[in-house]
N, C-alpha and C. Protein backbone atom coordinates (compact mmCIF):
# COMPACT_ATOMS: atom_id res chain seq x y z
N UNK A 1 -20.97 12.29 21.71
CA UNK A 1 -20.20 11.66 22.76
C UNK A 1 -18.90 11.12 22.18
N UNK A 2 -17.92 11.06 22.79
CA UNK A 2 -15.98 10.93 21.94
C UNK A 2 -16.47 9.58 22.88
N UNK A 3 -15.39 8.89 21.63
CA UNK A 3 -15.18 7.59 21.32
C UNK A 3 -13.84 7.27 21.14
N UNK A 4 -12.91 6.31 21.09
CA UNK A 4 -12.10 6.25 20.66
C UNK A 4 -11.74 5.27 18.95
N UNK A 5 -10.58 5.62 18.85
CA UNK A 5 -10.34 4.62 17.72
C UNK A 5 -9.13 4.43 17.28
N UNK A 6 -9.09 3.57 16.21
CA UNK A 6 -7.16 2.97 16.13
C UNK A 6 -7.37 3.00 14.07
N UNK A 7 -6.46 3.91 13.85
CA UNK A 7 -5.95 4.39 12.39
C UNK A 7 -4.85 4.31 11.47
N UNK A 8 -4.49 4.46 10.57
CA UNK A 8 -3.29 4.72 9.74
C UNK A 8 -3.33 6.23 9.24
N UNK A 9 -2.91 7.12 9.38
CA UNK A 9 -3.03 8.25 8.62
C UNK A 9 -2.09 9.14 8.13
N UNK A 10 -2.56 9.99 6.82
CA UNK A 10 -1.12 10.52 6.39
C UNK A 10 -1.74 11.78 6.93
N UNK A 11 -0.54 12.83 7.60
CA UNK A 11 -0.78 14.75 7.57
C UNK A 11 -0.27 14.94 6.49
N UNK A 12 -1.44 15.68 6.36
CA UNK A 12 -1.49 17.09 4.99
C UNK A 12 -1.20 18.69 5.25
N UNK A 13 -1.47 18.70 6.61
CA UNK A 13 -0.98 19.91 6.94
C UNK A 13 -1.02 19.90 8.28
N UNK A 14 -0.15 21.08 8.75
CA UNK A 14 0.07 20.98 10.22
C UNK A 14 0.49 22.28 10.79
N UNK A 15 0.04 22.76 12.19
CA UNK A 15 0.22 24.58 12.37
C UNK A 15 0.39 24.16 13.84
N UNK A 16 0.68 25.60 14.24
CA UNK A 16 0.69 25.12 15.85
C UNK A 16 0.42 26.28 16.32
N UNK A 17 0.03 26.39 17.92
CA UNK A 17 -0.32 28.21 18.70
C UNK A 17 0.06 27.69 19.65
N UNK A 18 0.43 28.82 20.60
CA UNK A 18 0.92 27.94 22.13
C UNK A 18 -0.12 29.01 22.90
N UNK A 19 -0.37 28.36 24.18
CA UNK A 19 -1.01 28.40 25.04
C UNK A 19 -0.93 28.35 26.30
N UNK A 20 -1.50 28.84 27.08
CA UNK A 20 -0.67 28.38 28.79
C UNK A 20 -0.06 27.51 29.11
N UNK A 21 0.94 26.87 28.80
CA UNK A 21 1.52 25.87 29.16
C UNK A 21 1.86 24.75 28.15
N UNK A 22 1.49 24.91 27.20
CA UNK A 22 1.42 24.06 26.10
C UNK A 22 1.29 24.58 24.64
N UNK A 23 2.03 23.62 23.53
CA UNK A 23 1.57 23.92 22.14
C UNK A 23 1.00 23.08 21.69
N UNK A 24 -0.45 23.77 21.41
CA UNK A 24 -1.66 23.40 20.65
C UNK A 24 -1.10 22.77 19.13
N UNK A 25 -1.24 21.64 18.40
CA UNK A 25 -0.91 20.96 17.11
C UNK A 25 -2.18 21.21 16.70
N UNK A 26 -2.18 21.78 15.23
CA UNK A 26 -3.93 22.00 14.40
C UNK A 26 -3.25 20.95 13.57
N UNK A 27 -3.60 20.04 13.09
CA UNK A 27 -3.28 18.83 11.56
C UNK A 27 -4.61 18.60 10.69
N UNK A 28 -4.38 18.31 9.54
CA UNK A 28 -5.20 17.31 8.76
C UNK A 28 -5.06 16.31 8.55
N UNK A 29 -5.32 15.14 8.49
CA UNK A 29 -5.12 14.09 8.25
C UNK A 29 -6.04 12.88 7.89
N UNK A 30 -5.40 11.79 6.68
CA UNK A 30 -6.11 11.46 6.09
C UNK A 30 -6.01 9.84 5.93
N UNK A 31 -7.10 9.35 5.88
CA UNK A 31 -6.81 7.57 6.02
C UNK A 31 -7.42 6.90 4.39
N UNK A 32 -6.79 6.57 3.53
CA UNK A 32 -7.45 5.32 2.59
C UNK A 32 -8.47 4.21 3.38
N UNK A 33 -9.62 4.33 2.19
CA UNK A 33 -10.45 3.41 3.11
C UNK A 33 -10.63 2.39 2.24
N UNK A 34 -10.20 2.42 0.86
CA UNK A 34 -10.70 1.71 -0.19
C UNK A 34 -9.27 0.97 -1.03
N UNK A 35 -8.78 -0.09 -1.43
CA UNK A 35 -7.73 -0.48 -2.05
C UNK A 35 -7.55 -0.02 -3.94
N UNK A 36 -8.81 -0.40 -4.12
CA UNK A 36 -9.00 -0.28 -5.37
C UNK A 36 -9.69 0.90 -5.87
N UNK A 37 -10.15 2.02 -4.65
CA UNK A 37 -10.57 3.22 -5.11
C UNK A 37 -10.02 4.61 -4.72
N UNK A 38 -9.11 5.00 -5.11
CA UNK A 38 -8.16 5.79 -4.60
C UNK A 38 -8.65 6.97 -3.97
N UNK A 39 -9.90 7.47 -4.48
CA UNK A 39 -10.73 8.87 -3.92
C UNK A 39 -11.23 8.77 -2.81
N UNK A 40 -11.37 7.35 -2.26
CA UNK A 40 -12.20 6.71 -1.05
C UNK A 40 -11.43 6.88 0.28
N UNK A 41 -11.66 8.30 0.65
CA UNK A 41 -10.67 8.48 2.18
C UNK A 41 -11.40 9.36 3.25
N UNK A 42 -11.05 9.43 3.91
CA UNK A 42 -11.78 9.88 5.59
C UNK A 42 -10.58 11.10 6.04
N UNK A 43 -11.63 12.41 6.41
CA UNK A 43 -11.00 13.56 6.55
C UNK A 43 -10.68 13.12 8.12
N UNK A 44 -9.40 13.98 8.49
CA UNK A 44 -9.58 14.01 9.93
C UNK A 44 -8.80 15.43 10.24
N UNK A 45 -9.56 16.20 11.53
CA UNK A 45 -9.14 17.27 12.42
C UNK A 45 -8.39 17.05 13.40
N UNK A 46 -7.53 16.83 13.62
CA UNK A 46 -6.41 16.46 14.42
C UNK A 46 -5.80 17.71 15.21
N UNK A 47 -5.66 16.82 16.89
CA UNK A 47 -5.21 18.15 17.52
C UNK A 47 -4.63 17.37 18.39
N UNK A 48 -3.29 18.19 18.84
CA UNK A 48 -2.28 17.73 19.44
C UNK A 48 -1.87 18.83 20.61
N UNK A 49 -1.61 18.06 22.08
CA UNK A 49 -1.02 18.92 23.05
C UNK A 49 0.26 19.00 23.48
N UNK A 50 1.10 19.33 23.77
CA UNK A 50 2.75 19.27 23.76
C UNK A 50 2.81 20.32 24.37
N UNK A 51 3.44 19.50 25.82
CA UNK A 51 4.45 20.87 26.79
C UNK A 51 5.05 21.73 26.46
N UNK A 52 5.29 23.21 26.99
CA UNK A 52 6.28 24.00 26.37
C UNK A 52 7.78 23.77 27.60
N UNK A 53 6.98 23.50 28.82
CA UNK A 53 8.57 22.75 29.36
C UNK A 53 8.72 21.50 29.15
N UNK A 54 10.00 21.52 28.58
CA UNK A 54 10.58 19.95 28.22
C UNK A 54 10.61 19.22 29.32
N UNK A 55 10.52 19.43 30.88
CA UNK A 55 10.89 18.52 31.63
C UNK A 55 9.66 17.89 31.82
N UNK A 56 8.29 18.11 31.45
CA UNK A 56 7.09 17.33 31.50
C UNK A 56 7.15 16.05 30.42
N UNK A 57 6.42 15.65 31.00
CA UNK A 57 6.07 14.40 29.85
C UNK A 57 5.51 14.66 29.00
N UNK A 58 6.10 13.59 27.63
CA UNK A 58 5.54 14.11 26.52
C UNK A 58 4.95 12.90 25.99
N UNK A 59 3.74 12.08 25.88
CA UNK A 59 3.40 10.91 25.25
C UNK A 59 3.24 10.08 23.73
N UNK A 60 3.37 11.99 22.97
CA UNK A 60 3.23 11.52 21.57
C UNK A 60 4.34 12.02 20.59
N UNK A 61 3.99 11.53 19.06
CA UNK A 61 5.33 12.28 18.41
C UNK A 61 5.07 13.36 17.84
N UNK A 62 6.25 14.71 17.80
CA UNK A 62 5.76 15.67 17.35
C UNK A 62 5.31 15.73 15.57
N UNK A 63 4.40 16.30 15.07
CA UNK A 63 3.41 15.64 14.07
C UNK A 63 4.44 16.92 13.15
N UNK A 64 4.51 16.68 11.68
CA UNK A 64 4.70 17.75 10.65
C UNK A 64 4.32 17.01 9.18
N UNK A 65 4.39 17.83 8.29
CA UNK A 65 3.45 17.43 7.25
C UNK A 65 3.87 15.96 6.66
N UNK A 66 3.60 15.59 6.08
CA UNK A 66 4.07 14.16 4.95
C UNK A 66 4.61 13.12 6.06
N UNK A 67 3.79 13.34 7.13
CA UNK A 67 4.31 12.08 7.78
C UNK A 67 2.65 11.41 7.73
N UNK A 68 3.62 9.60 7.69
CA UNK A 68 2.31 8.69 7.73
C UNK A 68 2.24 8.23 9.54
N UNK A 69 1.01 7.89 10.41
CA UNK A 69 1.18 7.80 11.95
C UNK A 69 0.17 6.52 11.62
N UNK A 70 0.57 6.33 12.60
CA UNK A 70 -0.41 5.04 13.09
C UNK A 70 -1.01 5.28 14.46
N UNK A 71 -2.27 5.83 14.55
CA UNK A 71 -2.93 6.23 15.65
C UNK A 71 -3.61 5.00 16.50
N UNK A 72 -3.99 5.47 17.83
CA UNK A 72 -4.71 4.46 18.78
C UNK A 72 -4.97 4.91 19.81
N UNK A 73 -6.16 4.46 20.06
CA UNK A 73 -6.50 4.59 21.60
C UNK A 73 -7.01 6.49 21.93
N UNK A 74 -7.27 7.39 20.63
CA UNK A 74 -7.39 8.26 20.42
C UNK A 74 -9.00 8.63 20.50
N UNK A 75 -9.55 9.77 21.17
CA UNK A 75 -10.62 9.97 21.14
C UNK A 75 -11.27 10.59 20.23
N UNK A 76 -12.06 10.37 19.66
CA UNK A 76 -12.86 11.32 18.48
C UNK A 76 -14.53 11.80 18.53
N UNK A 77 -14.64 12.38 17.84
CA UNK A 77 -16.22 12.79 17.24
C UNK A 77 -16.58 13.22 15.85
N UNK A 78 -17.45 12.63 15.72
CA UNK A 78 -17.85 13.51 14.35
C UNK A 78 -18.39 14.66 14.00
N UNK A 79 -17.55 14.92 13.29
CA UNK A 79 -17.90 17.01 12.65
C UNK A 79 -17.89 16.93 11.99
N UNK A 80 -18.34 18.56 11.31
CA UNK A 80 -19.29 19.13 10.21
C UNK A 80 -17.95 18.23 9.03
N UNK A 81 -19.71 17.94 7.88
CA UNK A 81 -19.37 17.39 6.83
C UNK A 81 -18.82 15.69 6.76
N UNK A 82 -18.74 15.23 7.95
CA UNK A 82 -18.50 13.51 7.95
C UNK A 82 -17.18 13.76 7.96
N UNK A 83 -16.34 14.62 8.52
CA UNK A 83 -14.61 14.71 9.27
C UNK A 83 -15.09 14.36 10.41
N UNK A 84 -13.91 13.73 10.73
CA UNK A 84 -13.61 13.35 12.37
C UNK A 84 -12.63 14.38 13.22
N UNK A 85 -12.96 14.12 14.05
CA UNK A 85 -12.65 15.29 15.17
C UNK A 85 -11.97 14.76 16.03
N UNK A 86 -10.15 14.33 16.01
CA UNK A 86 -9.52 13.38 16.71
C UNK A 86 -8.59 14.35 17.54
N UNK A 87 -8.53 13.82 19.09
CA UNK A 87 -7.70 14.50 20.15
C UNK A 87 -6.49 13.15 20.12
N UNK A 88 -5.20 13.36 19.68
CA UNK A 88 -4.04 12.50 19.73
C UNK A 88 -4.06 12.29 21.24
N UNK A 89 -3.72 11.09 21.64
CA UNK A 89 -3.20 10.51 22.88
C UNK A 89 -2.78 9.50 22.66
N UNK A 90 -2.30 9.14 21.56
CA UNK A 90 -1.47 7.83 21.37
C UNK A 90 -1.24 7.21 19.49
N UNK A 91 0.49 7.79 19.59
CA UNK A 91 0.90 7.71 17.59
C UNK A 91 1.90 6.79 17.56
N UNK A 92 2.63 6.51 16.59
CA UNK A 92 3.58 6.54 16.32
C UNK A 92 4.03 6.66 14.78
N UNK A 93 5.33 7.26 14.38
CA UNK A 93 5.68 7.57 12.91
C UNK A 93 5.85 6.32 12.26
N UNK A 94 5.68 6.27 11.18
CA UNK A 94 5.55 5.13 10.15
C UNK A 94 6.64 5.47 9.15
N UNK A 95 7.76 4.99 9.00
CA UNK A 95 8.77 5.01 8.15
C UNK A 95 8.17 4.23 6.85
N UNK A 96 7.10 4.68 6.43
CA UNK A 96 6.78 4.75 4.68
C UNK A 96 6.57 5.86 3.79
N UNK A 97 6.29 5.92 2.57
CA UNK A 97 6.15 6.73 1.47
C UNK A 97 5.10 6.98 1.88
N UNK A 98 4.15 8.27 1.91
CA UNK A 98 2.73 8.09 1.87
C UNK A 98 2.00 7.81 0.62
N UNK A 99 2.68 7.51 -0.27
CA UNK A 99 1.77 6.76 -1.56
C UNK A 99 1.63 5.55 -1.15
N UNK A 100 2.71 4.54 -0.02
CA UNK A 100 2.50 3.42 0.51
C UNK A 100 2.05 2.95 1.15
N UNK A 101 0.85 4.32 1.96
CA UNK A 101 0.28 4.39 3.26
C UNK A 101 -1.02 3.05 2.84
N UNK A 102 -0.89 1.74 3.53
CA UNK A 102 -2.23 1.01 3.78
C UNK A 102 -3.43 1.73 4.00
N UNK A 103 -4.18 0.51 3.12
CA UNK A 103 -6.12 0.69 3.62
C UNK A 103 -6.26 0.41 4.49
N UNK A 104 -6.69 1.41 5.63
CA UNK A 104 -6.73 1.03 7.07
C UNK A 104 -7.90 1.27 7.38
N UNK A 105 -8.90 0.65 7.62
CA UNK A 105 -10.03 0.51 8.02
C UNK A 105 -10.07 1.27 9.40
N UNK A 106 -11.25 2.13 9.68
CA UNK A 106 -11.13 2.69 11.29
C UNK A 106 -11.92 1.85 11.82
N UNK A 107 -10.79 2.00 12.99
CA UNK A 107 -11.78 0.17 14.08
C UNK A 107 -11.86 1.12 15.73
């Protein structure tokens, strides 16, 4: 059953396909969970929807690699291997380094 939740995360990679009406975002993305243990992080499957006409609304930002986001209000599930399985509906870009990216606990 999807749940939601509120994150910090860096993309590691990012693709896109378009579709009836829209381009599909495939991402990876990844959250520190630990301060003092650097290996200690949480996979995530990230998927993003974006109009192909510009005159629709668009609610989120368009995602590309080495960016850090600050997610919320986003629905998820858990998949194979203890990744999360997150549908974007609510980011925004984080003007940091991602070596600077905070331990962000998922709440």
């Amino acid at each position: 059953m999807p749940a939601q939740l509120s994150t910090v995360l860096y993309i590691s990679n990012y693709q896109e396909k378009i579709s009836s009406g829209f381009i599909i975002g495939n991402a990876t993305g990844y959250t520190r969970l630990d301060e003092t243990n650097g290996d200690k992080m949480q996979k995530f499957n990230i998927v993003a929807f974006y109009p192909i006409d510009d005159s629709k609304p668009c609610y989120i930002p368009k995602i590309q690699e080495g960016q850090v986001l600050s997610v919320a209000n986003s629905k998820f599930s858990i998949g194979a291997n203890n990744e999360i399985d997150l549908i974007l509906a609510a980011a925004s870009i984080l003007d940091i380094d991602p070596k600077d990216a905070p331990v962000h606990q998922i709440s």
